[in-house]
Structures are given as structure tokens and as C-alpha cells.
PDB file of N, CA and C in Angstrom:
ATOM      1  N   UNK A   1     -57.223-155.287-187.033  1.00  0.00           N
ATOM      2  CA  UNK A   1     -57.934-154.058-186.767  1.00  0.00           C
ATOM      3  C   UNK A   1     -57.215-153.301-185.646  1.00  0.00           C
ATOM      4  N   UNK A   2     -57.186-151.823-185.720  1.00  0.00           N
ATOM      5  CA  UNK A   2     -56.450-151.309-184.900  1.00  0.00           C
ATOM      6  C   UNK A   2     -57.095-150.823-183.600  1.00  0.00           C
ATOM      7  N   UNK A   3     -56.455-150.708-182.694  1.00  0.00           N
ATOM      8  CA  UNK A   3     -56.977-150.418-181.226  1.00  0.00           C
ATOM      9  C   UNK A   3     -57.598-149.192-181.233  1.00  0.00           C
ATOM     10  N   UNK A   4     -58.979-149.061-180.532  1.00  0.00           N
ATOM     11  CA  UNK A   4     -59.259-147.702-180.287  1.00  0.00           C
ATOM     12  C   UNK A   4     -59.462-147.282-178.868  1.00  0.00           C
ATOM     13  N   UNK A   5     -59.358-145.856-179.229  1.00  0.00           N
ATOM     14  CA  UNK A   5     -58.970-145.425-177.546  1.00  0.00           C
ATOM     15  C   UNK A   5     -58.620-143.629-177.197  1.00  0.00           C
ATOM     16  N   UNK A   6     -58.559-143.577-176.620  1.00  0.00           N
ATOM     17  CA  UNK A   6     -58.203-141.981-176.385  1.00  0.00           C
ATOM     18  C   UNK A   6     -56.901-141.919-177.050  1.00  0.00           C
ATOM     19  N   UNK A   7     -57.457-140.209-177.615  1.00  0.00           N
ATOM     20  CA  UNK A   7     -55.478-140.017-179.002  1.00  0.00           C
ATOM     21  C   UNK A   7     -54.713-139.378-177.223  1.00  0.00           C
ATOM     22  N   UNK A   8     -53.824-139.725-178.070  1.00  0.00           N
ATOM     23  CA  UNK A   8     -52.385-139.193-177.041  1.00  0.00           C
ATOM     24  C   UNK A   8     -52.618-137.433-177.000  1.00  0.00           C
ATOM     25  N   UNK A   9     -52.176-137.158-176.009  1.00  0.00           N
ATOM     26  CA  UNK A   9     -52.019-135.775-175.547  1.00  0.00           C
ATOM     27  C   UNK A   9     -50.646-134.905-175.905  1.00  0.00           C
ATOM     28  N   UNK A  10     -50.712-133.775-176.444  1.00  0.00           N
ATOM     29  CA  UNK A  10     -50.041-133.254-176.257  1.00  0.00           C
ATOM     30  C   UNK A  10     -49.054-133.219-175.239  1.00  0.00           C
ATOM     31  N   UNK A  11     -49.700-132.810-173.765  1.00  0.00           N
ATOM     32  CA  UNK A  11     -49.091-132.945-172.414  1.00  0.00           C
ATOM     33  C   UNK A  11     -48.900-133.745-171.719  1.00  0.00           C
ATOM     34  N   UNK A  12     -47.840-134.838-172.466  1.00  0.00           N
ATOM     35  CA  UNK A  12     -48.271-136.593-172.004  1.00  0.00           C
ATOM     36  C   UNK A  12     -47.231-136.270-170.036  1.00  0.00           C
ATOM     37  N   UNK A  13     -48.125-136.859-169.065  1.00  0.00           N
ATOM     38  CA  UNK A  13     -47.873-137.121-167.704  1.00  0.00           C
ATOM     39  C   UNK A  13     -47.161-137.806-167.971  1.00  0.00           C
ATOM     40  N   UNK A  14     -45.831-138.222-167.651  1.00  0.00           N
ATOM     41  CA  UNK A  14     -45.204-139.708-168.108  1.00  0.00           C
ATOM     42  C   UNK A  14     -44.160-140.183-166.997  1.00  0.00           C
ATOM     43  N   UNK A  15     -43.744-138.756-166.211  1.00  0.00           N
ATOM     44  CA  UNK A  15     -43.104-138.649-165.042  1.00  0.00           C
ATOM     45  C   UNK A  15     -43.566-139.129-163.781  1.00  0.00           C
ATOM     46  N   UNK A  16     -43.193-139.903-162.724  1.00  0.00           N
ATOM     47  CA  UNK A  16     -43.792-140.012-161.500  1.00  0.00           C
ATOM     48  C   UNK A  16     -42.996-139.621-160.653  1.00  0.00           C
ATOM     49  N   UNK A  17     -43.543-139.168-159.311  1.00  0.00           N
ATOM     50  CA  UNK A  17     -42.759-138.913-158.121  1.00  0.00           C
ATOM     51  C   UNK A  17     -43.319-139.223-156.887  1.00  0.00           C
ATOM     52  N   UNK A  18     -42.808-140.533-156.265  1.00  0.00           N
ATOM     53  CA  UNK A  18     -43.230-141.233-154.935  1.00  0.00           C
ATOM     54  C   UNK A  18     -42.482-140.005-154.128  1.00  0.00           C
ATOM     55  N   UNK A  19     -43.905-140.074-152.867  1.00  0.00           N
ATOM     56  CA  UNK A  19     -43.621-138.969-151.866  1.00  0.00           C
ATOM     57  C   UNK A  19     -43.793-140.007-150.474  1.00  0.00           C
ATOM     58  N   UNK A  20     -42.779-139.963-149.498  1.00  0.00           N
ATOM     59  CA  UNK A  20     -43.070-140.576-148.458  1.00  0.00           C
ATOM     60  C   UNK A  20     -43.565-139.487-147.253  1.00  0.00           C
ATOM     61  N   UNK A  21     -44.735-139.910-146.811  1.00  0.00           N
ATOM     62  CA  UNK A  21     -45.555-139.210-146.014  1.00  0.00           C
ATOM     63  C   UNK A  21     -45.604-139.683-144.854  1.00  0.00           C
ATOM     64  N   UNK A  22     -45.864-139.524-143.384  1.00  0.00           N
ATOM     65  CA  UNK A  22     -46.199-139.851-141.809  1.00  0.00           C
ATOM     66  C   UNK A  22     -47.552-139.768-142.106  1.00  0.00           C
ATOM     67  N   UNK A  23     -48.354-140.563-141.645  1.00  0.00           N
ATOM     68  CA  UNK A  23     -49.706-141.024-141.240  1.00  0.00           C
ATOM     69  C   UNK A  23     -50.580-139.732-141.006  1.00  0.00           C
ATOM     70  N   UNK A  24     -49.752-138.660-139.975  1.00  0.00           N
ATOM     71  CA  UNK A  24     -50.719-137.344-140.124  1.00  0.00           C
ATOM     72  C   UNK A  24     -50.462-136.626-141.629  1.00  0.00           C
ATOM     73  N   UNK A  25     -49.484-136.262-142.160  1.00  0.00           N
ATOM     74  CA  UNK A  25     -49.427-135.762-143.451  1.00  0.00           C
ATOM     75  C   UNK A  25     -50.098-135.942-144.264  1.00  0.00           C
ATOM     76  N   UNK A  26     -50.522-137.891-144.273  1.00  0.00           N
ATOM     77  CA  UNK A  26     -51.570-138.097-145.220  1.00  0.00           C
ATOM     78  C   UNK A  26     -52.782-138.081-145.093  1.00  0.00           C
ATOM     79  N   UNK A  27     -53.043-138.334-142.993  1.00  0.00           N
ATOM     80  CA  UNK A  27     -54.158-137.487-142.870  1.00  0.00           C
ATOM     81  C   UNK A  27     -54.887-136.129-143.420  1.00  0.00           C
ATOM     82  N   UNK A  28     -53.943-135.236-143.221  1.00  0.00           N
ATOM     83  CA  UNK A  28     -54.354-133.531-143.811  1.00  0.00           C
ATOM     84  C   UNK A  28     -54.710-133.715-145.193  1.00  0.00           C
ATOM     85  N   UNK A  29     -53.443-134.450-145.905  1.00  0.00           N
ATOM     86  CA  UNK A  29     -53.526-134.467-147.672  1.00  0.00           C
ATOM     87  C   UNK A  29     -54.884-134.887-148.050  1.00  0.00           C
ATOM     88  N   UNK A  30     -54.662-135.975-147.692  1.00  0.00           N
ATOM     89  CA  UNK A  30     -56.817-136.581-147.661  1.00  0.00           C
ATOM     90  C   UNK A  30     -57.673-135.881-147.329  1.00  0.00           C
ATOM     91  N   UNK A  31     -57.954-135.342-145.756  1.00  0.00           N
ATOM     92  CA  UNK A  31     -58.919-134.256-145.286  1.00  0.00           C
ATOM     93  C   UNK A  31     -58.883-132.751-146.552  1.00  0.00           C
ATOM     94  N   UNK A  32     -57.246-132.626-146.605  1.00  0.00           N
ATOM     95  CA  UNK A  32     -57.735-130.751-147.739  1.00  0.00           C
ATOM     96  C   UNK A  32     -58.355-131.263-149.234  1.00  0.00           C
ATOM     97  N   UNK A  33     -57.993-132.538-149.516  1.00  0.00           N
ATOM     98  CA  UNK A  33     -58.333-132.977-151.145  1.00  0.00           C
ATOM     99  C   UNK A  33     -59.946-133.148-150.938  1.00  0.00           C
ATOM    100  N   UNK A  34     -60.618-133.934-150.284  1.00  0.00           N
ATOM    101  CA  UNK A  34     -61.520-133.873-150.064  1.00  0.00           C
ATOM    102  C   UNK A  34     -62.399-132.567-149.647  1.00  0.00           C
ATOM    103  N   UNK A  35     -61.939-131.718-149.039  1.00  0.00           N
ATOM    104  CA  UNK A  35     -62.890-130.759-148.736  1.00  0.00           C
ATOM    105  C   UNK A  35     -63.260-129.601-149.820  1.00  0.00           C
ATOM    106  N   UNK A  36     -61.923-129.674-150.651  1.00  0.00           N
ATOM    107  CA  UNK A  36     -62.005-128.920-151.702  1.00  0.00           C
ATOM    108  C   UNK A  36     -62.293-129.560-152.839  1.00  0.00           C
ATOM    109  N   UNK A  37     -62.376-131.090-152.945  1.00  0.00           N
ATOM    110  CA  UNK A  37     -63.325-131.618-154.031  1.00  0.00           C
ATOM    111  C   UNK A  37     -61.827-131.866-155.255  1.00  0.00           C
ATOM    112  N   UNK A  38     -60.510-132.073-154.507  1.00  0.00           N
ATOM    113  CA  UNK A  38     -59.828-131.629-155.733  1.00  0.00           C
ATOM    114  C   UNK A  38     -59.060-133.559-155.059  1.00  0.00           C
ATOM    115  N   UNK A  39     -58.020-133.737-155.934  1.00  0.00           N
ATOM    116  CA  UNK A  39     -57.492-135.148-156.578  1.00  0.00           C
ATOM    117  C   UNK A  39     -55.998-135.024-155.361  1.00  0.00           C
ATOM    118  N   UNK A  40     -55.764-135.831-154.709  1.00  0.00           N
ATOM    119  CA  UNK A  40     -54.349-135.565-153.698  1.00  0.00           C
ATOM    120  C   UNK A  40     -53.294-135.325-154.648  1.00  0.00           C
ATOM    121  N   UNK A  41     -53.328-135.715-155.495  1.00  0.00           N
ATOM    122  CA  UNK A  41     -52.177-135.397-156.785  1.00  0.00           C
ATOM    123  C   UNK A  41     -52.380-133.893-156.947  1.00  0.00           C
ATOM    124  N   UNK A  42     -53.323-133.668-157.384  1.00  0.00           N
ATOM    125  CA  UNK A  42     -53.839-131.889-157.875  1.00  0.00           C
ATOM    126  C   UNK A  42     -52.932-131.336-156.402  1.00  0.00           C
ATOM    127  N   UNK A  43     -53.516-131.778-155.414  1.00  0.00           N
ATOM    128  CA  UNK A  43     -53.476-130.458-154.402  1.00  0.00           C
ATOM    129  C   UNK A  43     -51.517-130.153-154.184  1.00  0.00           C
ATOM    130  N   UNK A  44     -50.892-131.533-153.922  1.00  0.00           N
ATOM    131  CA  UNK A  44     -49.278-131.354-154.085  1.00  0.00           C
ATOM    132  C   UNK A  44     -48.906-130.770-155.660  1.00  0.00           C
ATOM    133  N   UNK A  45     -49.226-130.800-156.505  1.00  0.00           N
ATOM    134  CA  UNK A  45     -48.954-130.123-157.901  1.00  0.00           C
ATOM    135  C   UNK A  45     -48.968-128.981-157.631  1.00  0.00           C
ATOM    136  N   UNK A  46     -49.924-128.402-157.389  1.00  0.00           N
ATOM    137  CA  UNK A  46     -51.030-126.972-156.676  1.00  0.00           C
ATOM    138  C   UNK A  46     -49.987-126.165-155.931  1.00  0.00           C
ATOM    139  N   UNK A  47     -49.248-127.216-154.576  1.00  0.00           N
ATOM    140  CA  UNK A  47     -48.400-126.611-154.330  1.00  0.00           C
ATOM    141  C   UNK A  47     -47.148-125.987-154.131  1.00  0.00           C
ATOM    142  N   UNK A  48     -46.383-127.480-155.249  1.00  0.00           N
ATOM    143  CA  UNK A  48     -45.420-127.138-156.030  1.00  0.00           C
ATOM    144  C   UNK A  48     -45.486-125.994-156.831  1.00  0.00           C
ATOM    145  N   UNK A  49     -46.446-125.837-157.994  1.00  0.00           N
ATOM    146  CA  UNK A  49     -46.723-124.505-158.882  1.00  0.00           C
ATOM    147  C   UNK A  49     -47.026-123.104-157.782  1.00  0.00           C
ATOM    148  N   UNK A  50     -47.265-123.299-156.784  1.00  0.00           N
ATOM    149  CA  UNK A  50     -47.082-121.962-155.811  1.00  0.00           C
ATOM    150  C   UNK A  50     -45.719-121.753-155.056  1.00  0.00           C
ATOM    151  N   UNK A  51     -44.977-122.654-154.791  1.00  0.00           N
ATOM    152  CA  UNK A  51     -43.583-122.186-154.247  1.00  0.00           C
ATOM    153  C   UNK A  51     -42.571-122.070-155.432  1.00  0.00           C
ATOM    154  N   UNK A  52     -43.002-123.089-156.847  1.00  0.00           N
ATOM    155  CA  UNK A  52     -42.559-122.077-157.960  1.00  0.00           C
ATOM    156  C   UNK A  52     -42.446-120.331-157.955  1.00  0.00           C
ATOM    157  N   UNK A  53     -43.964-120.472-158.016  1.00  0.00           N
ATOM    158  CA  UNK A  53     -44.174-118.967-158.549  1.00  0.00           C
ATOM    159  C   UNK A  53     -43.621-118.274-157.345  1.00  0.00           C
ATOM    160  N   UNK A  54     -43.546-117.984-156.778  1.00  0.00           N
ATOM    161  CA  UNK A  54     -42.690-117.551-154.951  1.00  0.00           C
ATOM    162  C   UNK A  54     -41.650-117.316-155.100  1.00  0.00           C
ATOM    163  N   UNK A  55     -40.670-118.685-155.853  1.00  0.00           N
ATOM    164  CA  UNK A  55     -39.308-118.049-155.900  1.00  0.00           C
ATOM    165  C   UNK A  55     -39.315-117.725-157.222  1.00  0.00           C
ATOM    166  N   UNK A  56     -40.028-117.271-157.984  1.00  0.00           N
ATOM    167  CA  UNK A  56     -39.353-116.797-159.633  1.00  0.00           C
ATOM    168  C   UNK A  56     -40.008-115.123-159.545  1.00  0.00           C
ATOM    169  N   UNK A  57     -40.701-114.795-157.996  1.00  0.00           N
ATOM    170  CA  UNK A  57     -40.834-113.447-157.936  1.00  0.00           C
ATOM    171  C   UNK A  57     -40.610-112.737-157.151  1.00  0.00           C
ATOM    172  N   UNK A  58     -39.434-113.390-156.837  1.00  0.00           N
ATOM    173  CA  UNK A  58     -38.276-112.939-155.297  1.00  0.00           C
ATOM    174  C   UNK A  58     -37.071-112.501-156.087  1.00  0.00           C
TER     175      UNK A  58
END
């Protein structure tokens, strides 16, 4: 019998990227993810996709 389970995504995540952080960095990262209710992953994505968009409208 075959496995069931969530179907695969279109937009499969499959990439990772370890970030080395100082103790306050991950302080803030924790304190802004939390206050805004959003995932520490989301908020560095968040701000990758904004210094994207920054330099592709320079």
C-alpha cells in the first residue's frame, strides 16, 4: 500500500542556507519574528526579497 501524505509542491524549498549570527543578531532576529508574529526564516527571506527589489530599481 502506498504512503500517504501531502502531494509535492510545485515550489519545492529544497535549498538551505546556514547563517552564522553573534548572540545579539539572534537576539533582534527572535525579538522582530516574534513581535510581528512572523517565522525567523520569513523575516531574513523578507529581507533578502527587499534588497532584491532595491537593486533591480536602481
Amino acid at each position: 500500500m502506498a504512503k500517504m501524505g501531502r502531494p509535492k509542491s510545485d515550489n519545492n524549498k529544497d535549498r538551505i542556507v546556514a547563517v552564522r549570527l553573534t548572540e545579539e543578531e539572534h537576539q533582534r532576529l527572535t525579538m522582530y519574528a516574534e513581535k510581528h508574529s512572523l517565522k525567523m526564516s520569513d523575516v531574513l527571506k523578507n529581507g533578502l526579497y527587499e534588497l532584491i527589489n532595491k537593486q533591480s530599481n536602481e
